[in-house]
N, C-alpha and C. Protein backbone atom coordinates (compact mmCIF):
# COMPACT_ATOMS: atom_id res chain seq x y z
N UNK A 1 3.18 13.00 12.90
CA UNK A 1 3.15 12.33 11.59
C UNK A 1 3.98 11.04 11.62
N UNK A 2 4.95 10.86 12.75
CA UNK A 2 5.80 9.81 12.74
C UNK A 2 4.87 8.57 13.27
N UNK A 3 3.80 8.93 14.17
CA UNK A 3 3.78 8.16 14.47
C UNK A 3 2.34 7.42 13.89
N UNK A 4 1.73 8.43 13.02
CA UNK A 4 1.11 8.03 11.93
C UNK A 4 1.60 6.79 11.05
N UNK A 5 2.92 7.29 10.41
CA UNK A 5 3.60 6.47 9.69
C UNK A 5 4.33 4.92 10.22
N UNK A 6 4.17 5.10 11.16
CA UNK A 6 4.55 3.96 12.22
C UNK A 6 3.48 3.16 12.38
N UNK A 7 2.45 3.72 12.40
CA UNK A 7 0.63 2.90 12.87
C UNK A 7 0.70 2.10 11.33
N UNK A 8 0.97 2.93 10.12
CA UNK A 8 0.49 2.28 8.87
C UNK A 8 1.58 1.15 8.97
N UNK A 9 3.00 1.23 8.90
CA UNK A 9 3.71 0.18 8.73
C UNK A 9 3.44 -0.82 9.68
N UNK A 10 3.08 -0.72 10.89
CA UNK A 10 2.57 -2.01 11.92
C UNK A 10 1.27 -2.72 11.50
N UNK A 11 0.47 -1.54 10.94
CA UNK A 11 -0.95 -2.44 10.12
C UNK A 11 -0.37 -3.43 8.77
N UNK A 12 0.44 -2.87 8.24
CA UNK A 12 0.79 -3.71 7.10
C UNK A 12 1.37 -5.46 8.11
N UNK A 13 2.17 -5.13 8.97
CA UNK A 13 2.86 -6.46 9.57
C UNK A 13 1.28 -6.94 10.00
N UNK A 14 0.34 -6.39 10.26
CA UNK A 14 -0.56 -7.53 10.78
C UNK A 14 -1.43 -8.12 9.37
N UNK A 15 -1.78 -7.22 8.40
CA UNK A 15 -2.35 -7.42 7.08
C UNK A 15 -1.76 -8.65 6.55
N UNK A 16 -0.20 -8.47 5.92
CA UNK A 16 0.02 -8.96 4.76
C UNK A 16 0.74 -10.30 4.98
N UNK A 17 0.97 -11.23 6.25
CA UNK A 17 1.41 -12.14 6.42
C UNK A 17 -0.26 -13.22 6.29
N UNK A 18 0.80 -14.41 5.61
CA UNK A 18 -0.71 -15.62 5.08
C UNK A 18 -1.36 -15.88 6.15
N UNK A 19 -2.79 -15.88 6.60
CA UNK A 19 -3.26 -16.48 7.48
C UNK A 19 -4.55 -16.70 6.98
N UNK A 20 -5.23 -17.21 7.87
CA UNK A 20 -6.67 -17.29 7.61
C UNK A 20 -7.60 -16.77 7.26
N UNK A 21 -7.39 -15.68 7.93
CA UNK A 21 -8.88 -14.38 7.32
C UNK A 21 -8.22 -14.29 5.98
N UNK A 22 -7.30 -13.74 5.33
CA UNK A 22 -6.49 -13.33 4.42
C UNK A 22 -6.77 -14.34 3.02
N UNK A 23 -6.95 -16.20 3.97
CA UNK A 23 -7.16 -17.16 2.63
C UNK A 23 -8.96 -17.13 2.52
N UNK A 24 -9.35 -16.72 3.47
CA UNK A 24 -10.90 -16.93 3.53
C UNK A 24 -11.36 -15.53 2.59
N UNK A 25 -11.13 -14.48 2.55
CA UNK A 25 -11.42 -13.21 1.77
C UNK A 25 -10.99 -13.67 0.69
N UNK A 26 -9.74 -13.80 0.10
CA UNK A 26 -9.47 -14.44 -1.37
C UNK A 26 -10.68 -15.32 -1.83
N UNK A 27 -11.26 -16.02 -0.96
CA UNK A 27 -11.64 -17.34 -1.58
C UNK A 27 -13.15 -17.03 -1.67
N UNK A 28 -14.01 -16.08 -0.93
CA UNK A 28 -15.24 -15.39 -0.87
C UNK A 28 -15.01 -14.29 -2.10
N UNK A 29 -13.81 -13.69 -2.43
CA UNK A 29 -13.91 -12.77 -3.07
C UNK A 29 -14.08 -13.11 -4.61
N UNK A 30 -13.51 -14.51 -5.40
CA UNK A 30 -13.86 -14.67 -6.53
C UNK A 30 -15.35 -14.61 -6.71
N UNK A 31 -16.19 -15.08 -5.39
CA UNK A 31 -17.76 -14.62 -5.73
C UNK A 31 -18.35 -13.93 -5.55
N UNK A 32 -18.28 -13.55 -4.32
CA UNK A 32 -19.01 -12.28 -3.76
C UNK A 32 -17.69 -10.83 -2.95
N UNK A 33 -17.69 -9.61 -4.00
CA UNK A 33 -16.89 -8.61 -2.74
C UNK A 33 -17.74 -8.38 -1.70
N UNK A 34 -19.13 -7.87 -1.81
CA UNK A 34 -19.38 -7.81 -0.20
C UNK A 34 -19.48 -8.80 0.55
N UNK A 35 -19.44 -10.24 0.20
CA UNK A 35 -19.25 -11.23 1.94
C UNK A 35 -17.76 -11.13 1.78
N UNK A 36 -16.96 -10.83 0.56
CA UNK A 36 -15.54 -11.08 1.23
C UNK A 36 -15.20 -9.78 2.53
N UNK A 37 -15.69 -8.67 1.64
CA UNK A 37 -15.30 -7.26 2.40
C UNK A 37 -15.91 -7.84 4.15
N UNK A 38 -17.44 -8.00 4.10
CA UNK A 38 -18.16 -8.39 5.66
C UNK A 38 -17.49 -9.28 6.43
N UNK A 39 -16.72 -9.70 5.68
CA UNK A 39 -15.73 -11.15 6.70
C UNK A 39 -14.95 -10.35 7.14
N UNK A 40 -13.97 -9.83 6.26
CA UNK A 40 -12.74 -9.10 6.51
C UNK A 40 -13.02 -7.70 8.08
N UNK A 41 -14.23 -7.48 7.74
CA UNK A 41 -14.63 -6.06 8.57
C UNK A 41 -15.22 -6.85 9.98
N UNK A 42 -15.94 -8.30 9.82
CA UNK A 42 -15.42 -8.64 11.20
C UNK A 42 -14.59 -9.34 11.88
N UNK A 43 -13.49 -9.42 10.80
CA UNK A 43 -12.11 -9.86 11.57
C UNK A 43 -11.19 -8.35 12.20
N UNK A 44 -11.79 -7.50 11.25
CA UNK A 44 -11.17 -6.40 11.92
C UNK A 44 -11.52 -5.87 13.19
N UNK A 45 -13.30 -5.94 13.55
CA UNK A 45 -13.60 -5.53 14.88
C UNK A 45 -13.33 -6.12 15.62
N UNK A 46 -12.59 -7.44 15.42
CA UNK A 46 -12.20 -8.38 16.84
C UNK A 46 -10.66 -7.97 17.03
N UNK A 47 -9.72 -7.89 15.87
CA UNK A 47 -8.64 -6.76 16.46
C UNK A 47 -9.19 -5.69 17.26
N UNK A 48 -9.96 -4.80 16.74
CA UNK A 48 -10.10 -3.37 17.27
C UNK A 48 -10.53 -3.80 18.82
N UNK A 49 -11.54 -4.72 19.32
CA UNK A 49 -12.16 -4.82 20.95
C UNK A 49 -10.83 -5.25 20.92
N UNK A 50 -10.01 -6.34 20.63
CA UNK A 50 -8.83 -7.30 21.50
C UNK A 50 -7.89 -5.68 21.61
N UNK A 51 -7.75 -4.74 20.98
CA UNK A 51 -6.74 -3.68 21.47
C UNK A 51 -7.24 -2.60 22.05
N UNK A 52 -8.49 -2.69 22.10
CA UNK A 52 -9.09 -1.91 23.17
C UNK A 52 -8.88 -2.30 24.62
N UNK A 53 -9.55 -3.60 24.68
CA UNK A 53 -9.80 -4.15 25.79
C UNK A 53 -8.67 -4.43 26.44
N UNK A 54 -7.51 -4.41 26.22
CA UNK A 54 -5.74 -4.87 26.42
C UNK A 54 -5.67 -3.19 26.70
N UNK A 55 -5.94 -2.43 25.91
CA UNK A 55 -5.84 -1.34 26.29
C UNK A 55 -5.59 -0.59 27.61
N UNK A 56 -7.08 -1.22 27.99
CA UNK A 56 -7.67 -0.50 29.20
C UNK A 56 -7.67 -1.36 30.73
N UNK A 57 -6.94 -2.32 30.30
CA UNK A 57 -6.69 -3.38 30.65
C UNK A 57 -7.59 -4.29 31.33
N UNK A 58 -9.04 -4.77 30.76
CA UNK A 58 -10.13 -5.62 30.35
C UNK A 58 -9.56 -6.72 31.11
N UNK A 59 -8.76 -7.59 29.61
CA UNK A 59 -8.57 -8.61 29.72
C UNK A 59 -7.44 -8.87 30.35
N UNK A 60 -7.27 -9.10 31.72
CA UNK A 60 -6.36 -9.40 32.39
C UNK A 60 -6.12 -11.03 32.80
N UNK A 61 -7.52 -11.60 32.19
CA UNK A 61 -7.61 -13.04 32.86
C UNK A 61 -7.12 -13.51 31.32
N UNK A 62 -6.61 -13.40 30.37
CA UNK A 62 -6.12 -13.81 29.41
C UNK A 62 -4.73 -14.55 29.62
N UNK A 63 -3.95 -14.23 30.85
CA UNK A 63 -2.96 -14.77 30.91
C UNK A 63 -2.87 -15.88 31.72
N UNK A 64 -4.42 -16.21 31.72
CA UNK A 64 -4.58 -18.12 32.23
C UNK A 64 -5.04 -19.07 31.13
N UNK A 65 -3.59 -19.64 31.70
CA UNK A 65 -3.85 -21.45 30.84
C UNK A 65 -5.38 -21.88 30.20
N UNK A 66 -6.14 -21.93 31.01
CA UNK A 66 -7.01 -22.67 31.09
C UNK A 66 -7.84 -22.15 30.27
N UNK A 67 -8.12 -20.64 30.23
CA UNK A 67 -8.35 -19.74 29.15
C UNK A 67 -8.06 -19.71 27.41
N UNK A 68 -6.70 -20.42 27.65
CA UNK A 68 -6.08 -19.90 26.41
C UNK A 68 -6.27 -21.38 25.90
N UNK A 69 -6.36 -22.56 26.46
CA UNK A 69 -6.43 -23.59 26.24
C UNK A 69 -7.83 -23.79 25.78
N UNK A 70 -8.63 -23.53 25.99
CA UNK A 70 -10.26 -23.68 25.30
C UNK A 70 -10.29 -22.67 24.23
N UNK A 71 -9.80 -21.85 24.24
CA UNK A 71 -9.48 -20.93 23.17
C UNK A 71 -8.99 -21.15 22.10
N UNK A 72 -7.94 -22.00 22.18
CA UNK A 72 -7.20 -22.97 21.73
C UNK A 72 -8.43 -23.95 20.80
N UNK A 73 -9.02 -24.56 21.59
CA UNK A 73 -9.50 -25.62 21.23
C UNK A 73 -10.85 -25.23 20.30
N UNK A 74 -11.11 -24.01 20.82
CA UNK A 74 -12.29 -23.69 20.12
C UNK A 74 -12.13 -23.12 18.35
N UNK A 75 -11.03 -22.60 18.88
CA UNK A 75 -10.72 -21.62 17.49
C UNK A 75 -10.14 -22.87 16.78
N UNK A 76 -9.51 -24.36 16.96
CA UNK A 76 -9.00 -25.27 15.86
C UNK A 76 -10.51 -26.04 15.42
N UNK A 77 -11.69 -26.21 16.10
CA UNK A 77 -12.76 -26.71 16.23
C UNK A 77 -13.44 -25.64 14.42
N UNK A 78 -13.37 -24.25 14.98
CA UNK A 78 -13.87 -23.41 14.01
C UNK A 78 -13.36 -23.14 12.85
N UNK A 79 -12.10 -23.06 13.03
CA UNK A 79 -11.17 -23.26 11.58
C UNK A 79 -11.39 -24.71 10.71
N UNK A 80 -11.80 -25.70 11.44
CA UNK A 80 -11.80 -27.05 10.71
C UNK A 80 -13.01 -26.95 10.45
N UNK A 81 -14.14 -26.71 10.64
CA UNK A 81 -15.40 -26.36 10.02
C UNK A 81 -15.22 -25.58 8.99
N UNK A 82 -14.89 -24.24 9.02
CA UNK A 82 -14.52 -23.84 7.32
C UNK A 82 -14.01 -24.09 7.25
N UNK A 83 -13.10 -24.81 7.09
CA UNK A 83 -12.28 -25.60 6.23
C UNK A 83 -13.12 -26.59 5.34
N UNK A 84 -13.62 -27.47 6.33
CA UNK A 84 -14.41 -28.43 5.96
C UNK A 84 -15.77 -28.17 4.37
N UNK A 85 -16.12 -26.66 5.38
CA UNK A 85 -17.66 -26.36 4.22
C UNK A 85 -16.42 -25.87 3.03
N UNK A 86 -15.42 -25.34 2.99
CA UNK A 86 -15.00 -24.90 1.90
C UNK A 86 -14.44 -26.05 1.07
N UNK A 87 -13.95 -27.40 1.56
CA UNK A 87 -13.45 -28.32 0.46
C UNK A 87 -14.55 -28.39 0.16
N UNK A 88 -15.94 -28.90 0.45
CA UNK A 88 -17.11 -29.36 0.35
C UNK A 88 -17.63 -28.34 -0.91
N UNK A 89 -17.58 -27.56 -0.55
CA UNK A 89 -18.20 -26.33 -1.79
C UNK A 89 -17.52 -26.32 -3.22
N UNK A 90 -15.88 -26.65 -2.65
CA UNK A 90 -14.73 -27.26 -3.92
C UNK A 90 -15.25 -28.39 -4.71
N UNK A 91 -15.81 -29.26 -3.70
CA UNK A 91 -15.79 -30.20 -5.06
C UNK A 91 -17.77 -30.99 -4.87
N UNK A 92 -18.14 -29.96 -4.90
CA UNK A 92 -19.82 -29.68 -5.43
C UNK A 92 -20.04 -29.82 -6.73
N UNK A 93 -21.22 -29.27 -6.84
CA UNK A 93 -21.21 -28.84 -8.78
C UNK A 93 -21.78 -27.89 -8.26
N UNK A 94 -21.26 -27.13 -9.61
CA UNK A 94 -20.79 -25.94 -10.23
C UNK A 94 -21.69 -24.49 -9.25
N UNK A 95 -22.42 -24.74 -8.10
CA UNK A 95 -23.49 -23.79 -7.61
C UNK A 95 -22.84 -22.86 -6.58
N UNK A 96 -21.60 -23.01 -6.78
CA UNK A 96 -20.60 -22.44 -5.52
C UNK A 96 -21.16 -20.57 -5.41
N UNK A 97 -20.70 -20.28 -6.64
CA UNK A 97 -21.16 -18.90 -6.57
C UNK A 97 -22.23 -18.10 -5.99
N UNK A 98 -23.28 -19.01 -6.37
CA UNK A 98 -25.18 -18.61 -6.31
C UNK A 98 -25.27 -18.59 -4.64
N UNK A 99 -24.34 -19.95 -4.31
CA UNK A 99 -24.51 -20.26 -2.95
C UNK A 99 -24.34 -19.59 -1.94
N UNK A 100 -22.76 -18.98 -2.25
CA UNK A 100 -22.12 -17.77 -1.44
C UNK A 100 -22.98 -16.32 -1.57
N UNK A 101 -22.97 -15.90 -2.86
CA UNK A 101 -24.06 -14.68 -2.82
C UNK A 101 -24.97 -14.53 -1.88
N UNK A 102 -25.75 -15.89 -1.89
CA UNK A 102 -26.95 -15.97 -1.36
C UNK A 102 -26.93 -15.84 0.43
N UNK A 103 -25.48 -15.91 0.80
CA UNK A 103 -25.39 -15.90 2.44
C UNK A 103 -25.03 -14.55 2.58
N UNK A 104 -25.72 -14.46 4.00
CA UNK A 104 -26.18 -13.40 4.61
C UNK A 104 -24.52 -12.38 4.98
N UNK A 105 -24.68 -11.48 4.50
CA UNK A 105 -23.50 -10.55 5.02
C UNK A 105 -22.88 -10.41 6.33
N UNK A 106 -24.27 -10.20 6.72
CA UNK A 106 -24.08 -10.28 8.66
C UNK A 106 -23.64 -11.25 8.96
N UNK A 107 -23.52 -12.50 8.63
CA UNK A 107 -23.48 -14.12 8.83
C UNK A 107 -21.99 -14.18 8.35
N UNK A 108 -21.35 -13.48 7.33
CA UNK A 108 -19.76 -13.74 7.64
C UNK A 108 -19.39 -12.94 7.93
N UNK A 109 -19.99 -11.31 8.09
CA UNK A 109 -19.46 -10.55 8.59
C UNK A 109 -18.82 -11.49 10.63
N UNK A 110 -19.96 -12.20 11.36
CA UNK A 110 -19.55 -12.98 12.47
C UNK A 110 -18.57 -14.14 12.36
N UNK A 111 -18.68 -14.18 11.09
CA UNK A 111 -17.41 -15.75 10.74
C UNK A 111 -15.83 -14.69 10.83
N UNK A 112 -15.98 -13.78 10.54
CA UNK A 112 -14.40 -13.04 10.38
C UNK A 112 -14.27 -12.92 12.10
N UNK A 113 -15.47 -12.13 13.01
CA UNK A 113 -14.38 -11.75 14.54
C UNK A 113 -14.73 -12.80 15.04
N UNK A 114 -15.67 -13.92 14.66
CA UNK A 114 -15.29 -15.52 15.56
C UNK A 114 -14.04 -15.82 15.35
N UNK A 115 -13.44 -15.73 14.10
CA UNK A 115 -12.19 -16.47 13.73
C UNK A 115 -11.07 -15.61 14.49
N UNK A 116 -10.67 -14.30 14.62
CA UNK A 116 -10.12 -13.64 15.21
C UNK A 116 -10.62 -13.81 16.54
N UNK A 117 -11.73 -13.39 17.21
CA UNK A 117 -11.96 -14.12 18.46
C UNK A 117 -11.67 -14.81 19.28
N UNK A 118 -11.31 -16.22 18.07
CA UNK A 118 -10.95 -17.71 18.95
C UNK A 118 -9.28 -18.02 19.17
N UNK A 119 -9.00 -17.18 18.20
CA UNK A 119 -7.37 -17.27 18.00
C UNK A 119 -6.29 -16.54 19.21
N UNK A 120 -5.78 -17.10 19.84
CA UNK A 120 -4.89 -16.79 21.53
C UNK A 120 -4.10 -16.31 20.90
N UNK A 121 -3.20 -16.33 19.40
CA UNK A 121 -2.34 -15.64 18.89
C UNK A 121 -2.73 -14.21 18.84
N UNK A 122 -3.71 -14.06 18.31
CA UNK A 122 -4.43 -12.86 17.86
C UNK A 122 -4.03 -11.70 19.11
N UNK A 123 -4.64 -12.48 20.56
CA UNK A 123 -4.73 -11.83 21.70
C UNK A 123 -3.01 -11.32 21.80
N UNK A 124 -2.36 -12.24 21.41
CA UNK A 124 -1.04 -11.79 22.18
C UNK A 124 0.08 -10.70 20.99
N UNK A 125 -0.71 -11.01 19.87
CA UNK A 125 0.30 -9.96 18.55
C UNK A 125 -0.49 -8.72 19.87
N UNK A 126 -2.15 -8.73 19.72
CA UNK A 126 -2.38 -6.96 20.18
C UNK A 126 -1.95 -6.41 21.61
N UNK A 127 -1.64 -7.64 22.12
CA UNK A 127 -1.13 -6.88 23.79
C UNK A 127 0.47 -6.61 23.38
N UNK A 128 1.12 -6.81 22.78
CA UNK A 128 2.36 -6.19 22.28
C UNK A 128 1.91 -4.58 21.50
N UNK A 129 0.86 -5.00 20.85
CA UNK A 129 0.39 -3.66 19.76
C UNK A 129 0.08 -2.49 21.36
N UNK A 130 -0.45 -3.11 22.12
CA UNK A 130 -1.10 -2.27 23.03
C UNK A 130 0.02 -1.77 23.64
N UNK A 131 1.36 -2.09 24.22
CA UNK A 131 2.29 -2.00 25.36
C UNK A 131 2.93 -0.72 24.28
N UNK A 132 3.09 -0.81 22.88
CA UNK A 132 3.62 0.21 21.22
C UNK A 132 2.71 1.56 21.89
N UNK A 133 1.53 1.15 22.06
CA UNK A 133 0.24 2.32 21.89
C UNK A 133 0.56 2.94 23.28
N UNK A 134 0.71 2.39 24.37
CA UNK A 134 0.64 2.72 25.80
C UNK A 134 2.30 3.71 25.78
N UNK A 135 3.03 3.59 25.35
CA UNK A 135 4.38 4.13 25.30
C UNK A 135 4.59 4.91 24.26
N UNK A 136 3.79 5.21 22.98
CA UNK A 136 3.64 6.21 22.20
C UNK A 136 4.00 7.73 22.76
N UNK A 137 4.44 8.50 21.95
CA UNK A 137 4.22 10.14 22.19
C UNK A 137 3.02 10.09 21.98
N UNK A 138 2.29 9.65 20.73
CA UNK A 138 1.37 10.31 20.07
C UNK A 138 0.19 9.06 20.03
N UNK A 139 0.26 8.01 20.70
CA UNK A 139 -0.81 6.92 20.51
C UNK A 139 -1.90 7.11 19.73
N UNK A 140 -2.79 8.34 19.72
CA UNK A 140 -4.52 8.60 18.55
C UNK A 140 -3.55 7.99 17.15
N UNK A 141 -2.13 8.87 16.62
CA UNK A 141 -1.61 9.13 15.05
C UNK A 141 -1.51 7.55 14.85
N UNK A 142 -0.99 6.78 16.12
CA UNK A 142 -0.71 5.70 15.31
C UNK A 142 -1.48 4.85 15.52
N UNK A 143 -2.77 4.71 16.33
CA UNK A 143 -3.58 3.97 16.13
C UNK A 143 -4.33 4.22 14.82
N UNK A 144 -4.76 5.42 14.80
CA UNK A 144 -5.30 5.77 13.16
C UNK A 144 -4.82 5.11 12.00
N UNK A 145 -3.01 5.29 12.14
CA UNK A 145 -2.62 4.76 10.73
C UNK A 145 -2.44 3.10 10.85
N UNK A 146 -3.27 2.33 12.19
CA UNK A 146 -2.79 0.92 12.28
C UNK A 146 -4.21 0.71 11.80
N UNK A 147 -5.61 1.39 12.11
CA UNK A 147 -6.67 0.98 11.56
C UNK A 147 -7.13 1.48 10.25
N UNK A 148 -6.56 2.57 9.51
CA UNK A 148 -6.35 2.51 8.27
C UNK A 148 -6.01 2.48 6.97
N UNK A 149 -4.80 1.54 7.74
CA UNK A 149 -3.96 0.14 6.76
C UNK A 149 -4.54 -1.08 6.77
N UNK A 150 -5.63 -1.37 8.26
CA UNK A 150 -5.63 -2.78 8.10
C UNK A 150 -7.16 -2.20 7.30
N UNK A 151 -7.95 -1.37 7.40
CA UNK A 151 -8.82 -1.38 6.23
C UNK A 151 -9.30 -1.00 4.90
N UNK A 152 -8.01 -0.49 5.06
CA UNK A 152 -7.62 -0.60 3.07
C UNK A 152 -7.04 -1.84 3.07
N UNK A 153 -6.47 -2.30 3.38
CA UNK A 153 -6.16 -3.76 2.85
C UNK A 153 -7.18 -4.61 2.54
N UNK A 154 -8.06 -4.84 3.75
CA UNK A 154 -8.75 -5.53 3.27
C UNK A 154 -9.93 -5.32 1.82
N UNK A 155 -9.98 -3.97 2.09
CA UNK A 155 -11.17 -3.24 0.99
C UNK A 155 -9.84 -3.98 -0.42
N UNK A 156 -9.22 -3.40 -0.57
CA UNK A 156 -8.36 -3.54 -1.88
C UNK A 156 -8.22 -5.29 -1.88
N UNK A 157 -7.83 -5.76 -0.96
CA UNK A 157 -7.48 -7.05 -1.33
C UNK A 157 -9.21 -8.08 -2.15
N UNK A 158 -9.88 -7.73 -1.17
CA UNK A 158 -11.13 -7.99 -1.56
C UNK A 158 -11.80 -7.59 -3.03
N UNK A 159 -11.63 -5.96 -3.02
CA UNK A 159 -11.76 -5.57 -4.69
C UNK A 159 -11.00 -6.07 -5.62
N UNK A 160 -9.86 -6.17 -5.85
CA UNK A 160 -8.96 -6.69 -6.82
C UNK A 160 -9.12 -8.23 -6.78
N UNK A 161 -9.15 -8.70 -6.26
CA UNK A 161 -9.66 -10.48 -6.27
C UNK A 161 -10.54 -10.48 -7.31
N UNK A 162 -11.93 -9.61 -6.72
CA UNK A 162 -13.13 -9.84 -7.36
C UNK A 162 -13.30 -9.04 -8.52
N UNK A 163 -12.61 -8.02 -8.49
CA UNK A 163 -12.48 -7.61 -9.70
C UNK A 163 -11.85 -8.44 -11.04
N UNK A 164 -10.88 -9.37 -10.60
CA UNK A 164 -10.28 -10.04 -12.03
C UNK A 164 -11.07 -11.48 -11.86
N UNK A 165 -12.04 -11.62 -11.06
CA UNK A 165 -12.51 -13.03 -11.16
C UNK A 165 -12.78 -13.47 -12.52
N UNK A 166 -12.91 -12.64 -13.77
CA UNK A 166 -13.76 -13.23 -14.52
C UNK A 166 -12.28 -13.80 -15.08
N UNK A 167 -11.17 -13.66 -14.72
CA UNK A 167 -9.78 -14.31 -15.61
C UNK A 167 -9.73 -16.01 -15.04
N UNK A 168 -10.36 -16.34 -14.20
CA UNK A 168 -10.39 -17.67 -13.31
C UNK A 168 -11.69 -18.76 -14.02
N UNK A 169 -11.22 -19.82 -14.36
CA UNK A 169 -12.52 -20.65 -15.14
C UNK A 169 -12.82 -20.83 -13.86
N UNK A 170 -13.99 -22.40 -14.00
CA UNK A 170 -14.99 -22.51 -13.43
C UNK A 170 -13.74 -23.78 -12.21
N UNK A 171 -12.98 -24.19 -13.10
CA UNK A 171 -12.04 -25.33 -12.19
C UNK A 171 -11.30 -24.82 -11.82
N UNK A 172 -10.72 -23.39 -11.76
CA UNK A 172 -9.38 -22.57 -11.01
C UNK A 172 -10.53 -22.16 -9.54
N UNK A 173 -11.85 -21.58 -9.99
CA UNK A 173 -12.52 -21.21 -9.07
C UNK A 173 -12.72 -22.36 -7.75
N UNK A 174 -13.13 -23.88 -8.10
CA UNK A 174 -13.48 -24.74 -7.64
C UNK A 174 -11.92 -25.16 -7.06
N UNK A 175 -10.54 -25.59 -7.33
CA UNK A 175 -9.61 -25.56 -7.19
C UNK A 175 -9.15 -24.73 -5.36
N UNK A 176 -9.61 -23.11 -5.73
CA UNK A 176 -9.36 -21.84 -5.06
C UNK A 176 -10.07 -21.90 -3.58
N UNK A 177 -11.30 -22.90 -3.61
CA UNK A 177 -12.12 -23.55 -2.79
C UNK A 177 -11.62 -24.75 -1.61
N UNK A 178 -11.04 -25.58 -2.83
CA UNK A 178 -10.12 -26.47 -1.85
C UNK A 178 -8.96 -26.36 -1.28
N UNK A 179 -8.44 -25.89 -2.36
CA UNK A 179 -6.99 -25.21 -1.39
C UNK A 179 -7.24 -24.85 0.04
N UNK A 180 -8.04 -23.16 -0.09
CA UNK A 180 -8.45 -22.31 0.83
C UNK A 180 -8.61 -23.23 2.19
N UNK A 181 -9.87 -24.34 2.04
CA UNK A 181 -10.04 -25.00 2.59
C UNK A 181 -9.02 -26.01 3.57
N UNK A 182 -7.84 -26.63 2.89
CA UNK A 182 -7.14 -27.51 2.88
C UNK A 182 -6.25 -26.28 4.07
N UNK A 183 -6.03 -25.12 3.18
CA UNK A 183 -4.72 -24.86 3.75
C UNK A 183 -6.21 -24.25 5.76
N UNK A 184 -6.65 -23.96 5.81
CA UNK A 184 -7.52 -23.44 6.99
C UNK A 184 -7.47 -24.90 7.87
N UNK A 185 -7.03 -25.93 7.23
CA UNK A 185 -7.28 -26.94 7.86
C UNK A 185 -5.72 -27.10 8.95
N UNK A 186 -4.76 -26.62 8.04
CA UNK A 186 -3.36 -26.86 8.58
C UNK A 186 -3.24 -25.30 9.66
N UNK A 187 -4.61 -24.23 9.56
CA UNK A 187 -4.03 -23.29 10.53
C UNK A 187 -4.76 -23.70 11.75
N UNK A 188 -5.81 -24.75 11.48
CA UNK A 188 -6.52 -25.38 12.89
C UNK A 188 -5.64 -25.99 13.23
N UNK A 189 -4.73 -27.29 12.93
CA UNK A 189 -3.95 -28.43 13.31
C UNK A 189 -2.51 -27.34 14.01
N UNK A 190 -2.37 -26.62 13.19
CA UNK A 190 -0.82 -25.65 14.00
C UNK A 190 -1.37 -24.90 15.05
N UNK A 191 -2.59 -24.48 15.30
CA UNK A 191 -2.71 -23.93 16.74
C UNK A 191 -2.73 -24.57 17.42
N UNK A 192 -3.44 -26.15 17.27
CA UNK A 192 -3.41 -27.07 18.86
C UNK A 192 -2.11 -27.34 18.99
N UNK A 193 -0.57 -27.27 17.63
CA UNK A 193 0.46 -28.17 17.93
C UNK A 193 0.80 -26.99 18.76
N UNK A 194 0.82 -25.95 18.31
CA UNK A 194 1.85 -24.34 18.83
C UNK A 194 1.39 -24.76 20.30
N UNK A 195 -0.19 -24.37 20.87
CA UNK A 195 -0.47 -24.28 21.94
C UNK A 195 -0.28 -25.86 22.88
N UNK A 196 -0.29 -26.84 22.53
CA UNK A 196 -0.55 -27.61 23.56
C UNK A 196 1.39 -28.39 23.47
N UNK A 197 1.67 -28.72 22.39
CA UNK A 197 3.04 -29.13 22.38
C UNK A 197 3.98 -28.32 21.63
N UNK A 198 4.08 -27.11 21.70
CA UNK A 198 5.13 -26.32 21.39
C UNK A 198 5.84 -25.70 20.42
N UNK A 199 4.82 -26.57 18.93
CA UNK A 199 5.79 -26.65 17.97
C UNK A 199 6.06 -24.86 17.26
């Protein structure tokens, strides 16, 4: 049971700190809960392969440069694209909602584990998560309670968004768009600074 309780508190450290998936579900969720939930569920399967595959020890070529550097480059490439469609959708008229509904589940369900995917951070929080799991008494209890914290979070974070949307006018909504956007723009620009100059 300890180490149950240990899996949930390590899911919360990966859940509840600001990042990207986290501003992208908020910002899907004033319109649609299921593309917010489908994003969120494939940012989660790209945790679940990245701690598998570290697991079993897969990815061993992860600890080349050259690797992590296109990785790098790809994942600031993909973050600045949503970024981009989301200011764009901010300051549209008024069709933001109809628009998002109208995209395919499956289609952000792949925008959530591209974004986790591309991210070299991502890789290196779960090979720490993995070295926790590999040295466990009980590794099944606390992987359990690490995968279901991180998916109640997202289910709840996603429901409660969309549940009070109707308290948000039409310019908090449009607002919620650019931000989202703006701020996805500064988590593309901090991975090339982190990865290529240090910051």
């Amino acid at each position: 049971m300890n180490e149950f309780i240990e899996g949930l508190l390590l899911g919360l450290g990966v859940c509840v700190p600001f990042g990207p998936i986290n501003i992208l579900i908020i910002s899907y969720a004033v319109k649609s809960f299921k593309n917010a939930y489908s994003l969120g569920l494939g940012a989660c399967t790209g945790d679940f392969l990245y701690l598998v595959f570290l697991h079993y020890g897969i990815l061993g070529f992860i600890k080349n440069e050259t690797f992590l550097d296109v990785l790098s480059i790809f994942g600031c490439l993909f973050l600045s694209y949503m970024g981009f469609c989301m200011v764009k959708a901010g300051t549209s008229k008024l069709e933001i909602k109809e628009k998002i509904m109208k995209d395919s589940i499956i289609i952000n369900y792949f925008k959530g584990l591209a974004i986790n995917m591309s991210n070299p951070y991502v890789i290196t929080f779960w090979l720490s998560v993995a070295t926790i799991l590999d040295t466990s008494s009980n590794p099944l209890f606390l992987f359990l309670g690490l995968m279901i914290c991180i998916f109640s979070w997202i289910f709840c974070l996603a429901f409660f968004v969309y549940k009070y949307t109707h308290l948000f006018s039409a310019k908090v909504l449009k607002g919620i768009n650019i931000f989202s956007g703006i701020i996805l723009g500064y988590f593309a620009v901090m991975l090339i600074l982190k990865r290529f100059y240090g910051f």
